[in-house]
PDB file of N, CA and C in Angstrom:
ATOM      1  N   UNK A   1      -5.275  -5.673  13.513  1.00  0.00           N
ATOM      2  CA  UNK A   1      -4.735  -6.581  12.514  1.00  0.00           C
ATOM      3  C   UNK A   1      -4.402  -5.780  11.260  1.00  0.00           C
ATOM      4  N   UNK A   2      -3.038  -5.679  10.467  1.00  0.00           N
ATOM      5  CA  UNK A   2      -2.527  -5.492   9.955  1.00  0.00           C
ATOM      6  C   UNK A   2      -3.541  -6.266   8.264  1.00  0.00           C
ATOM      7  N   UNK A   3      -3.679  -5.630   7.228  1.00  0.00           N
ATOM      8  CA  UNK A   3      -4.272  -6.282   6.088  1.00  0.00           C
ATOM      9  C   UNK A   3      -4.108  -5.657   5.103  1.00  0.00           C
ATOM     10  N   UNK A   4      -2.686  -5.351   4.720  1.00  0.00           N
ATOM     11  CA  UNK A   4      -2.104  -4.918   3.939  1.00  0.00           C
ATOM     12  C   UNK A   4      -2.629  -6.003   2.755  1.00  0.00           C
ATOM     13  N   UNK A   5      -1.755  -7.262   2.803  1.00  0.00           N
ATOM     14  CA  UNK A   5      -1.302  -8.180   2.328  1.00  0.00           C
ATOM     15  C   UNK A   5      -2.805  -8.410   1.622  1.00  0.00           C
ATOM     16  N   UNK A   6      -4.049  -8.652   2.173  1.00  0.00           N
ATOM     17  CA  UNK A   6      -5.578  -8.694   1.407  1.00  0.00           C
ATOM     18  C   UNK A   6      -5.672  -7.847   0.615  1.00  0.00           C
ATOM     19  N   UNK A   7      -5.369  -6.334   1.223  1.00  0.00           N
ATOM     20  CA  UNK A   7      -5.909  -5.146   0.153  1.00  0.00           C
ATOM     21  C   UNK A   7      -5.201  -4.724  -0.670  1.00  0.00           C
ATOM     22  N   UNK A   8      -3.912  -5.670  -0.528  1.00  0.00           N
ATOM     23  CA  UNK A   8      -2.768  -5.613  -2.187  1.00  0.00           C
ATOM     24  C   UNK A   8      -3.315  -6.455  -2.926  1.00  0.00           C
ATOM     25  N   UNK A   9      -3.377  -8.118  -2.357  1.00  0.00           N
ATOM     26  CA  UNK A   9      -3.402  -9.187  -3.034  1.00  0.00           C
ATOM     27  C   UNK A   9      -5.204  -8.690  -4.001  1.00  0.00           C
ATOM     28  N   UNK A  10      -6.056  -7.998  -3.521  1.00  0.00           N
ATOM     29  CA  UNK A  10      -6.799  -7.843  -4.252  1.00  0.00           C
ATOM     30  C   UNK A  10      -6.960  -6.561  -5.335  1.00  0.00           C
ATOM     31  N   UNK A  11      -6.122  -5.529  -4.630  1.00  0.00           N
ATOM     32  CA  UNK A  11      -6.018  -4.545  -5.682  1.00  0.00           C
ATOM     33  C   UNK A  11      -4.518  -4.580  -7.105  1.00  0.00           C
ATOM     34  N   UNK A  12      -3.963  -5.121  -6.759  1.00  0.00           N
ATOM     35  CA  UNK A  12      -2.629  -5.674  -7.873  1.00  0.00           C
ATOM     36  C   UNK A  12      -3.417  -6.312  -8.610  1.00  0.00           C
ATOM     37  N   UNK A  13      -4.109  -7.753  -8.931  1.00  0.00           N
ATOM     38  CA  UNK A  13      -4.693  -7.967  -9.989  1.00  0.00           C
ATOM     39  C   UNK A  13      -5.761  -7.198 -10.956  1.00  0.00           C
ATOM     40  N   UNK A  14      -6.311  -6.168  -9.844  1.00  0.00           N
ATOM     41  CA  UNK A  14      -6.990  -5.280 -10.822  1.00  0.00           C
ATOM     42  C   UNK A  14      -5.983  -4.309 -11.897  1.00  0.00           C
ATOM     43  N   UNK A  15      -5.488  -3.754 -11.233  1.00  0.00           N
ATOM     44  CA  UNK A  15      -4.274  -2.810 -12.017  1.00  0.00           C
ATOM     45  C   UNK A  15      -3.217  -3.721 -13.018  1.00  0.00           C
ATOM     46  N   UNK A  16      -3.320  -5.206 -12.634  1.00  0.00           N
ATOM     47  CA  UNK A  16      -2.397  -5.595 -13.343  1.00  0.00           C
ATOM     48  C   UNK A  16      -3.588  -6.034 -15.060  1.00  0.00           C
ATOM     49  N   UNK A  17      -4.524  -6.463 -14.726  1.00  0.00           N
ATOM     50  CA  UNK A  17      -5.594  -6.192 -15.801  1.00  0.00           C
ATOM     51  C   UNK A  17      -5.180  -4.940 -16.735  1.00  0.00           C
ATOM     52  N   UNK A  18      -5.565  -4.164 -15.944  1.00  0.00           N
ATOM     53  CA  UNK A  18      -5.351  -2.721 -17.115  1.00  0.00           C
ATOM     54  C   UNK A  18      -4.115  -2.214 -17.882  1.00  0.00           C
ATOM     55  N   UNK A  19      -2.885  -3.513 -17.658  1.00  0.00           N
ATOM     56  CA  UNK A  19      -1.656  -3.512 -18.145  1.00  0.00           C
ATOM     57  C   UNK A  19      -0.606  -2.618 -17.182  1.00  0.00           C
ATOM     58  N   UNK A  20      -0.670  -2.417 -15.582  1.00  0.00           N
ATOM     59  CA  UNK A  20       0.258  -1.938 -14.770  1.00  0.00           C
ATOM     60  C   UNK A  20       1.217  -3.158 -14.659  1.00  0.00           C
ATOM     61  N   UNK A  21       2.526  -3.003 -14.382  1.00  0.00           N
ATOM     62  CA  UNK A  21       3.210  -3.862 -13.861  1.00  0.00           C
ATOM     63  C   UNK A  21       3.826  -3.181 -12.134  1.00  0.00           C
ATOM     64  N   UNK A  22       3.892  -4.397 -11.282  1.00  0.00           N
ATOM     65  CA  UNK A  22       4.278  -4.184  -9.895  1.00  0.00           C
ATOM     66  C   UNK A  22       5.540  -4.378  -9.733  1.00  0.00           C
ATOM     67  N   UNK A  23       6.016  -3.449  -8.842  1.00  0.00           N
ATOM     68  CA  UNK A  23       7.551  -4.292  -8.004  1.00  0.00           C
ATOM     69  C   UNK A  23       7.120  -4.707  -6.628  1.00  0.00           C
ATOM     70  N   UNK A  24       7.257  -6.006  -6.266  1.00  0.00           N
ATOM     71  CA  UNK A  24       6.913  -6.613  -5.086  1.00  0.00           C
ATOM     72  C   UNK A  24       7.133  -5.696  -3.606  1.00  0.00           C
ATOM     73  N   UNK A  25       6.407  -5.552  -3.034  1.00  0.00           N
ATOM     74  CA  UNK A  25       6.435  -4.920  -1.851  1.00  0.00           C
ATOM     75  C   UNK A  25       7.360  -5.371  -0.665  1.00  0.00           C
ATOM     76  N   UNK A  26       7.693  -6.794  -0.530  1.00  0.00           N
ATOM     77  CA  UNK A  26       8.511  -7.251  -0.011  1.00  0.00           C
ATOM     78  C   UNK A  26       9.483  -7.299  -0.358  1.00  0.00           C
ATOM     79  N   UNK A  27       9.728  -7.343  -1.913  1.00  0.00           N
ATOM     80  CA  UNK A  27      11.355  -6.955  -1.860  1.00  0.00           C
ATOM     81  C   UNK A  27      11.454  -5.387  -2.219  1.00  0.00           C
ATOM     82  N   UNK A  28      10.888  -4.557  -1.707  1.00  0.00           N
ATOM     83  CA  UNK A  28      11.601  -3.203  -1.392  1.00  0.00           C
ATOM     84  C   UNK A  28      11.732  -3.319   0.245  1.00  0.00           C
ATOM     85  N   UNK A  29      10.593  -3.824   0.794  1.00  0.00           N
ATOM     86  CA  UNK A  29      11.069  -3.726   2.214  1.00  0.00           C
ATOM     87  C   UNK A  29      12.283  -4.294   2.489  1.00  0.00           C
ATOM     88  N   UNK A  30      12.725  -5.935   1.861  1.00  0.00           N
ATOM     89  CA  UNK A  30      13.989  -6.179   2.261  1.00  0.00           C
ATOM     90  C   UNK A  30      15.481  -5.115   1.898  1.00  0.00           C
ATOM     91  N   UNK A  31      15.205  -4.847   1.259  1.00  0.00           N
ATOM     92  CA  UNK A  31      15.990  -3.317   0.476  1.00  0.00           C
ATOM     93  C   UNK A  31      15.983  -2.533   1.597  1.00  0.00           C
ATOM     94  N   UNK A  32      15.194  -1.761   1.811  1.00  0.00           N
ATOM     95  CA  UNK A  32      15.288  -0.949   3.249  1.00  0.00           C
ATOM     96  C   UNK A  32      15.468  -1.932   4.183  1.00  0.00           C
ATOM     97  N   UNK A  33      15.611  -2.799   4.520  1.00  0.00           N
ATOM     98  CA  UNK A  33      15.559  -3.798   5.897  1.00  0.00           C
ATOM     99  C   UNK A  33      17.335  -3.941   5.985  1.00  0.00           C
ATOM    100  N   UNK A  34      17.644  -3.993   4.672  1.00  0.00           N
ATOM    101  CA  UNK A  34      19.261  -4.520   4.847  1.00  0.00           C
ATOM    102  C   UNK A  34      20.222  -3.086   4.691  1.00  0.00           C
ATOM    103  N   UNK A  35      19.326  -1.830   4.529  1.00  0.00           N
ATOM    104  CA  UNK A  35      20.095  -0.475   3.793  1.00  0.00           C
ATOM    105  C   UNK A  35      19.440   0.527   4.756  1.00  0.00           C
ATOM    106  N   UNK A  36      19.541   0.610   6.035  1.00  0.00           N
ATOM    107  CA  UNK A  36      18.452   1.435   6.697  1.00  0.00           C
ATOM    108  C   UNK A  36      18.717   2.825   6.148  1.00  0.00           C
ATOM    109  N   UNK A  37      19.585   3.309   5.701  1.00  0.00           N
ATOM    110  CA  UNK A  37      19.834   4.703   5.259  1.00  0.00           C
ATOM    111  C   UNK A  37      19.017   4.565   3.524  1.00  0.00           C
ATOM    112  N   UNK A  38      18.558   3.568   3.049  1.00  0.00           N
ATOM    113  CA  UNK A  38      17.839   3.959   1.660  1.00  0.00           C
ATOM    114  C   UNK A  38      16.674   4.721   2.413  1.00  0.00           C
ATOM    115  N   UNK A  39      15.744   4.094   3.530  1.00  0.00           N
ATOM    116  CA  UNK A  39      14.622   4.597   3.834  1.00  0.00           C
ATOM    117  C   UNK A  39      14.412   5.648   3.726  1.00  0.00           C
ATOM    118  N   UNK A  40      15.640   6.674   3.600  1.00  0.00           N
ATOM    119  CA  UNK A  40      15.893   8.268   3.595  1.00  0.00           C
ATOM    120  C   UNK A  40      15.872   8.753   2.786  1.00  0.00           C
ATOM    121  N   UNK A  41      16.060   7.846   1.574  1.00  0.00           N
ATOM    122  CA  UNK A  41      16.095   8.230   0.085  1.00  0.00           C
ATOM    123  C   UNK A  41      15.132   8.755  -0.708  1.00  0.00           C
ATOM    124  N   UNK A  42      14.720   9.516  -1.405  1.00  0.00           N
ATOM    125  CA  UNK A  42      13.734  10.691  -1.957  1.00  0.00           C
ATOM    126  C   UNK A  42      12.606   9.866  -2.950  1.00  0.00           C
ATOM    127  N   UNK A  43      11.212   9.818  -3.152  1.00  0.00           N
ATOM    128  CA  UNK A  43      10.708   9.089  -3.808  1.00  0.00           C
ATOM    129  C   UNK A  43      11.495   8.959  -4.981  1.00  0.00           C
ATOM    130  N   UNK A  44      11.453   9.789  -5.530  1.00  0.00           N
ATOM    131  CA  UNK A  44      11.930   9.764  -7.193  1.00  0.00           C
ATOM    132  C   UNK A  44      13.924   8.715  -7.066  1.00  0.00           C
ATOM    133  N   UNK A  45      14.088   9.025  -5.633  1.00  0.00           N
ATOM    134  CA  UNK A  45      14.969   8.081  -5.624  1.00  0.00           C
ATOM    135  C   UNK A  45      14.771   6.479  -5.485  1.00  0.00           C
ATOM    136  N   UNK A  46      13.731   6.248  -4.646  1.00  0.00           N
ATOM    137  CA  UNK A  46      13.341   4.848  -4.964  1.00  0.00           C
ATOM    138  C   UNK A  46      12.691   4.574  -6.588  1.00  0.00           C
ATOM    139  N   UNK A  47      12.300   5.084  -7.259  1.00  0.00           N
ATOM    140  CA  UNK A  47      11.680   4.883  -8.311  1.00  0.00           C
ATOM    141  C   UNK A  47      13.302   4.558  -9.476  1.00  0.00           C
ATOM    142  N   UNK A  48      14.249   5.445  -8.951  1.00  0.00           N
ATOM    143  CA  UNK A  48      15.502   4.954  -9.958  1.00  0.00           C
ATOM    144  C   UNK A  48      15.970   3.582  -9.808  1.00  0.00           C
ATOM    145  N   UNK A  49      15.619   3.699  -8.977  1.00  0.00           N
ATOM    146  CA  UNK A  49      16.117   2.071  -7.925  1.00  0.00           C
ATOM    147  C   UNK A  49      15.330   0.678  -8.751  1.00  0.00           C
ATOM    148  N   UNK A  50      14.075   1.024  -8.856  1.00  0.00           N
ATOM    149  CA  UNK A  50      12.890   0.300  -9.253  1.00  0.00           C
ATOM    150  C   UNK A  50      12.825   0.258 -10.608  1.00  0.00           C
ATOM    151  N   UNK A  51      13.716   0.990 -12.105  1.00  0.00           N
ATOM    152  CA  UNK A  51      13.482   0.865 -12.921  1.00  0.00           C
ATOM    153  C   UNK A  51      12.568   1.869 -13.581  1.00  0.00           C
ATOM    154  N   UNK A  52      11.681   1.378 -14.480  1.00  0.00           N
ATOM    155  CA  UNK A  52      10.721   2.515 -14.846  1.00  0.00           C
ATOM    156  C   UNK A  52       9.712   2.656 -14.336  1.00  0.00           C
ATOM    157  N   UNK A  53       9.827   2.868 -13.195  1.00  0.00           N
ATOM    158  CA  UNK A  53       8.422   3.192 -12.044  1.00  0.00           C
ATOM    159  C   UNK A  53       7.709   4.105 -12.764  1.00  0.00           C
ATOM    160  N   UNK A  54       6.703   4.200 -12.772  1.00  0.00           N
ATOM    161  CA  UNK A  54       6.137   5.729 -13.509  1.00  0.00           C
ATOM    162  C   UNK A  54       5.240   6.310 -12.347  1.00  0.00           C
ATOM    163  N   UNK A  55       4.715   5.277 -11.395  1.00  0.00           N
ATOM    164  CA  UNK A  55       3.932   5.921 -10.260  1.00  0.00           C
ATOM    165  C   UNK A  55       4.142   4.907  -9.188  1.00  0.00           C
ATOM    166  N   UNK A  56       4.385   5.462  -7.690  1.00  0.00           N
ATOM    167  CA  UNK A  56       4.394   4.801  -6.838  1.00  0.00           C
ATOM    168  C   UNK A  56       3.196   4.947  -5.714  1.00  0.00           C
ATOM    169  N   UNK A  57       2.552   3.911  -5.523  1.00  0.00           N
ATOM    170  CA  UNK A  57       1.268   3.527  -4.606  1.00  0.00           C
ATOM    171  C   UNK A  57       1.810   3.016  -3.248  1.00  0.00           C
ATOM    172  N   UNK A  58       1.200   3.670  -2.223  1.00  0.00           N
ATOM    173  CA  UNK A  58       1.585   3.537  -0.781  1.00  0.00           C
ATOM    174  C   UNK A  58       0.456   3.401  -0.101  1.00  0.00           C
ATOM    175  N   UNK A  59       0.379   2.877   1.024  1.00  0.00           N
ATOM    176  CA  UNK A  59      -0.965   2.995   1.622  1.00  0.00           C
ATOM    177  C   UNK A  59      -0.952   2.234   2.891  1.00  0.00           C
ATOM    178  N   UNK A  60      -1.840   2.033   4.107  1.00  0.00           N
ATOM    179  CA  UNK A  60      -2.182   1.442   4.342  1.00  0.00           C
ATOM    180  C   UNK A  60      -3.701   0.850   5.236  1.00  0.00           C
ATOM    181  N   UNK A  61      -3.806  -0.183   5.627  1.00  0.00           N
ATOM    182  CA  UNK A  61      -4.897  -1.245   5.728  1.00  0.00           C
ATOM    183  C   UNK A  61      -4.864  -1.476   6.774  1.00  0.00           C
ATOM    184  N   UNK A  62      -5.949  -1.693   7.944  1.00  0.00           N
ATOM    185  CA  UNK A  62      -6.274  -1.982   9.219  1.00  0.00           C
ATOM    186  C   UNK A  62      -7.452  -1.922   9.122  1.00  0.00           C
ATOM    187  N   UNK A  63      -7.612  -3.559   9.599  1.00  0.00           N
ATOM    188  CA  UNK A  63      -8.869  -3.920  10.889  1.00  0.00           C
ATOM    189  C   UNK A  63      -9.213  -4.036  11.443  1.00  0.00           C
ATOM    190  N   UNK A  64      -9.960  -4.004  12.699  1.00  0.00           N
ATOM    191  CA  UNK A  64     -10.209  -4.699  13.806  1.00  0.00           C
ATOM    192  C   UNK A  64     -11.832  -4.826  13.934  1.00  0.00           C
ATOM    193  N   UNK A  65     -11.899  -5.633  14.573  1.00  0.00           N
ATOM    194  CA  UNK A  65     -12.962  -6.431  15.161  1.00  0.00           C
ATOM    195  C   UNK A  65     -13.933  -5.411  16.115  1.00  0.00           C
ATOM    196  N   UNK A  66     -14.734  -5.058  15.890  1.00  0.00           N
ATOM    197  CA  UNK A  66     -15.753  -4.495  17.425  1.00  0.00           C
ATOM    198  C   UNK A  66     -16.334  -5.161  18.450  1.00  0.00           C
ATOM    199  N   UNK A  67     -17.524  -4.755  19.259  1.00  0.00           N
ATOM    200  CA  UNK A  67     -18.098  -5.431  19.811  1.00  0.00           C
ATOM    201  C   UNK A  67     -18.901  -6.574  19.149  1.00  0.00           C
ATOM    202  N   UNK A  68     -19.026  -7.122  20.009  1.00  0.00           N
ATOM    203  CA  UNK A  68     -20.307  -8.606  19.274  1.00  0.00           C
ATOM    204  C   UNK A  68     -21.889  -7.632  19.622  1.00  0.00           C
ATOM    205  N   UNK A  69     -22.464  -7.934  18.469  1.00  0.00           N
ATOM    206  CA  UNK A  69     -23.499  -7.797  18.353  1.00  0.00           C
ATOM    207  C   UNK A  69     -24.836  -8.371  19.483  1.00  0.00           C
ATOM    208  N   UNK A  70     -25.440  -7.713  19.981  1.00  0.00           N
ATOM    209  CA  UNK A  70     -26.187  -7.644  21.168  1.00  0.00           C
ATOM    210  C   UNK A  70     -27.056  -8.667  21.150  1.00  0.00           C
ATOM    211  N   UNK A  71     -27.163  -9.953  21.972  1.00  0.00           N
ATOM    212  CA  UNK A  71     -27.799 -10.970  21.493  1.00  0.00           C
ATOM    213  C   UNK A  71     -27.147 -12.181  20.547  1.00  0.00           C
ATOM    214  N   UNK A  72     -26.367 -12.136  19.981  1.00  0.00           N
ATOM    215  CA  UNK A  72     -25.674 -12.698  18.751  1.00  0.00           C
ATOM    216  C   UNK A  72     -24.252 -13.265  19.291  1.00  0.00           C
ATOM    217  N   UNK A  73     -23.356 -14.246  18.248  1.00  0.00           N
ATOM    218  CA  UNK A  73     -22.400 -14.341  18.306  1.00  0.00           C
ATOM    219  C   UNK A  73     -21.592 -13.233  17.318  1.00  0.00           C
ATOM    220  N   UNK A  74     -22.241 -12.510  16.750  1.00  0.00           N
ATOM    221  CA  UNK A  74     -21.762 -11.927  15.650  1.00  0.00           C
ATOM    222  C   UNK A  74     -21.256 -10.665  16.090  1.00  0.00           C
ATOM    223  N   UNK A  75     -19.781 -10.456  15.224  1.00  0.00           N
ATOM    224  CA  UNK A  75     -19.437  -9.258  15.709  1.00  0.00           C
ATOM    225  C   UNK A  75     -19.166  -7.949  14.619  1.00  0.00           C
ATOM    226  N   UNK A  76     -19.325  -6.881  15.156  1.00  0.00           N
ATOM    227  CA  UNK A  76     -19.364  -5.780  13.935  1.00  0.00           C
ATOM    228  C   UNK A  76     -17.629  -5.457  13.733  1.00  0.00           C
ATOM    229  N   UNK A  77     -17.269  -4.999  12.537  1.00  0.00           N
ATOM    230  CA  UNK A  77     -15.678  -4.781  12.086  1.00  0.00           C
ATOM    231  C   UNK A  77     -15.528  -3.629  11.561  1.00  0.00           C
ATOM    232  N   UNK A  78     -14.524  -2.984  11.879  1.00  0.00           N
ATOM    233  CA  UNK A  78     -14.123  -1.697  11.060  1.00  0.00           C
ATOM    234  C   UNK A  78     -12.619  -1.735  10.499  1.00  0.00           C
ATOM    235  N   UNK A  79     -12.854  -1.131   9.428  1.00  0.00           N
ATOM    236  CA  UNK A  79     -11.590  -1.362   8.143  1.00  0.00           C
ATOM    237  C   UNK A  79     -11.518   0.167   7.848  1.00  0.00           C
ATOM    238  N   UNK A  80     -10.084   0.660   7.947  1.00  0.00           N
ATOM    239  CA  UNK A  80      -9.687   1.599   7.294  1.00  0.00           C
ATOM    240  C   UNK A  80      -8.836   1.699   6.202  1.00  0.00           C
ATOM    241  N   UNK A  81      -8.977   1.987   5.084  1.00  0.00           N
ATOM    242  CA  UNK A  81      -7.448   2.335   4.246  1.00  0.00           C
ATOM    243  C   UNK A  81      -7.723   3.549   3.355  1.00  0.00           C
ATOM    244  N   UNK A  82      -6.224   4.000   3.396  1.00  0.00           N
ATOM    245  CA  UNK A  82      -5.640   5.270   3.448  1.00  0.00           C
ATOM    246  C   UNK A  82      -4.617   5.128   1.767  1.00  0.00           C
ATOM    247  N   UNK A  83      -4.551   5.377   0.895  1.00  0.00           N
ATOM    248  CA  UNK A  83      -3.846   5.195  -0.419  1.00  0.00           C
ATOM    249  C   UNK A  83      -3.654   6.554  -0.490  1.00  0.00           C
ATOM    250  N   UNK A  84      -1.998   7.002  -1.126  1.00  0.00           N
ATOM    251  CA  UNK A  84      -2.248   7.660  -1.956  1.00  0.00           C
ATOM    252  C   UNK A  84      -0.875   7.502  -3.400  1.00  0.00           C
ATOM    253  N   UNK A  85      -1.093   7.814  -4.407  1.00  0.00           N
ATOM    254  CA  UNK A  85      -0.542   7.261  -5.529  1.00  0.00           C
ATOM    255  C   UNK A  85       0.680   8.865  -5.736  1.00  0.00           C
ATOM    256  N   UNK A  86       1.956   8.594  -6.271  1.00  0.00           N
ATOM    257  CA  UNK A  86       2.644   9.149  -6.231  1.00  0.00           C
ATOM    258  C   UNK A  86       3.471   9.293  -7.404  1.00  0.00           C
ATOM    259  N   UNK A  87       4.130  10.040  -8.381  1.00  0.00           N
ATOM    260  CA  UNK A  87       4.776  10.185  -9.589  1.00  0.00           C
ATOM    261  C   UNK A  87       5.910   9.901  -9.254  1.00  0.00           C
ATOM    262  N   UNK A  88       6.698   8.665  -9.656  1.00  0.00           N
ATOM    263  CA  UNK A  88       7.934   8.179  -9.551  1.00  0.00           C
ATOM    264  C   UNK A  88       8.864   9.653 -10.096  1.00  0.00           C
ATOM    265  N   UNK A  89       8.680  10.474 -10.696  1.00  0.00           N
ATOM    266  CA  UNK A  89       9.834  11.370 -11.073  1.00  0.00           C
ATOM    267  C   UNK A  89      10.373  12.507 -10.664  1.00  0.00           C
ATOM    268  N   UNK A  90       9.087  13.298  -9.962  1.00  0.00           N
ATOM    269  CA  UNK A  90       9.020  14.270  -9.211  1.00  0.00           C
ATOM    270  C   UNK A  90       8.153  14.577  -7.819  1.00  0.00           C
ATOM    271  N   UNK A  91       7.141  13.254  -7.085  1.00  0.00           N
ATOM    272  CA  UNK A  91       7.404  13.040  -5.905  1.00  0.00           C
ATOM    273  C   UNK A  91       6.002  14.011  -5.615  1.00  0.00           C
ATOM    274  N   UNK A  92       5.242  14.328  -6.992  1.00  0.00           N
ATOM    275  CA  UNK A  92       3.900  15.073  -6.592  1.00  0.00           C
ATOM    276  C   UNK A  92       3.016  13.929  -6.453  1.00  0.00           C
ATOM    277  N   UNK A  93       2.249  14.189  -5.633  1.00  0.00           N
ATOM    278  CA  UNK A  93       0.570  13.604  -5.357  1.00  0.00           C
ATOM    279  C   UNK A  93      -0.212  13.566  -6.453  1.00  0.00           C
ATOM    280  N   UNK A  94      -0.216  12.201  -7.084  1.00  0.00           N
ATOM    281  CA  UNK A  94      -1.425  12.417  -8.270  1.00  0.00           C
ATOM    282  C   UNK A  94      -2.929  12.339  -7.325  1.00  0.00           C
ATOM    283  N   UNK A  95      -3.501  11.390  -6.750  1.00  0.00           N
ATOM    284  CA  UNK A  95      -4.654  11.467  -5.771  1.00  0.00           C
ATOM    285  C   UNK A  95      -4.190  10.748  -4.779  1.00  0.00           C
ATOM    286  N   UNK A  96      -4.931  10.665  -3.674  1.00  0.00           N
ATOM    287  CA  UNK A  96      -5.370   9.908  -2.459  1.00  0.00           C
ATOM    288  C   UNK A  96      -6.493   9.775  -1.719  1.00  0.00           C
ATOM    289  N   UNK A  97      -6.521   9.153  -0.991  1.00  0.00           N
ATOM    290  CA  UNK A  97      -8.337   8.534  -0.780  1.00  0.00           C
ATOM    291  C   UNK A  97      -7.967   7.733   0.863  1.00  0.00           C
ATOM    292  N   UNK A  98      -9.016   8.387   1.619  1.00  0.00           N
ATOM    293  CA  UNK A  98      -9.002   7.331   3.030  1.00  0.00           C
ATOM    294  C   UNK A  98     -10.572   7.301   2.771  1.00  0.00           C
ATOM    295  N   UNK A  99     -10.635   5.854   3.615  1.00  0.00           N
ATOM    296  CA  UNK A  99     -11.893   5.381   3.951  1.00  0.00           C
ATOM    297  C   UNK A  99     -12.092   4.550   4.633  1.00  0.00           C
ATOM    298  N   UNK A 100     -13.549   4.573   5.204  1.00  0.00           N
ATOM    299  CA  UNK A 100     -13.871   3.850   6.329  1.00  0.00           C
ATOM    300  C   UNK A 100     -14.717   2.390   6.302  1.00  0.00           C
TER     301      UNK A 100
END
């Protein structure tokens, strides 16, 4: 299962606290969805695209379910996500972070 959509919807309000502003994730995908040749386009080129991007955040989120717990209805879950944050101007790695 795909859980992008959780580990945005909860990390955007934090960043938007500290005074970040977002460009919606869905409408860049529709952007690439209708322009398949933008997908090719250079970070610092999506960031012209986007205005005054100053950093672009990518990542993603997966879960799945394990076995059920021995005895139990209960089952154990594993979640991975993978971020890493990117300088809209020149396309260097400020950090990144996977975890389990």
């Amino acid at each position: 299962m795909n859980s992008l959509g959780i580990t945005e919807n909860t990390l955007v309000p934090k960043f938007i606290e500290k005074g970040f502003t977002f460009v919606d994730r869905q409408a860049i995908l529709n952007i690439v969805r209708d322009d398949p040749s933008y997908a090719k386009n250079s970070v610092s080129g999506l960031a012209d695209d986007m205005g005054e991007a100053e950093l672009i955040i990518i990542g993603q989120a997966v879960a799945k379910a394990g076995p059920a717990i021995s005895g139990t209805s209960m089952r154990s879950c594993l979640a991975n996500i993978s971020v890493r944050v990117i300088t809209a101007d020149n396309g260097e790695t400020v950090t990144s972070l996977t975890t389990t």
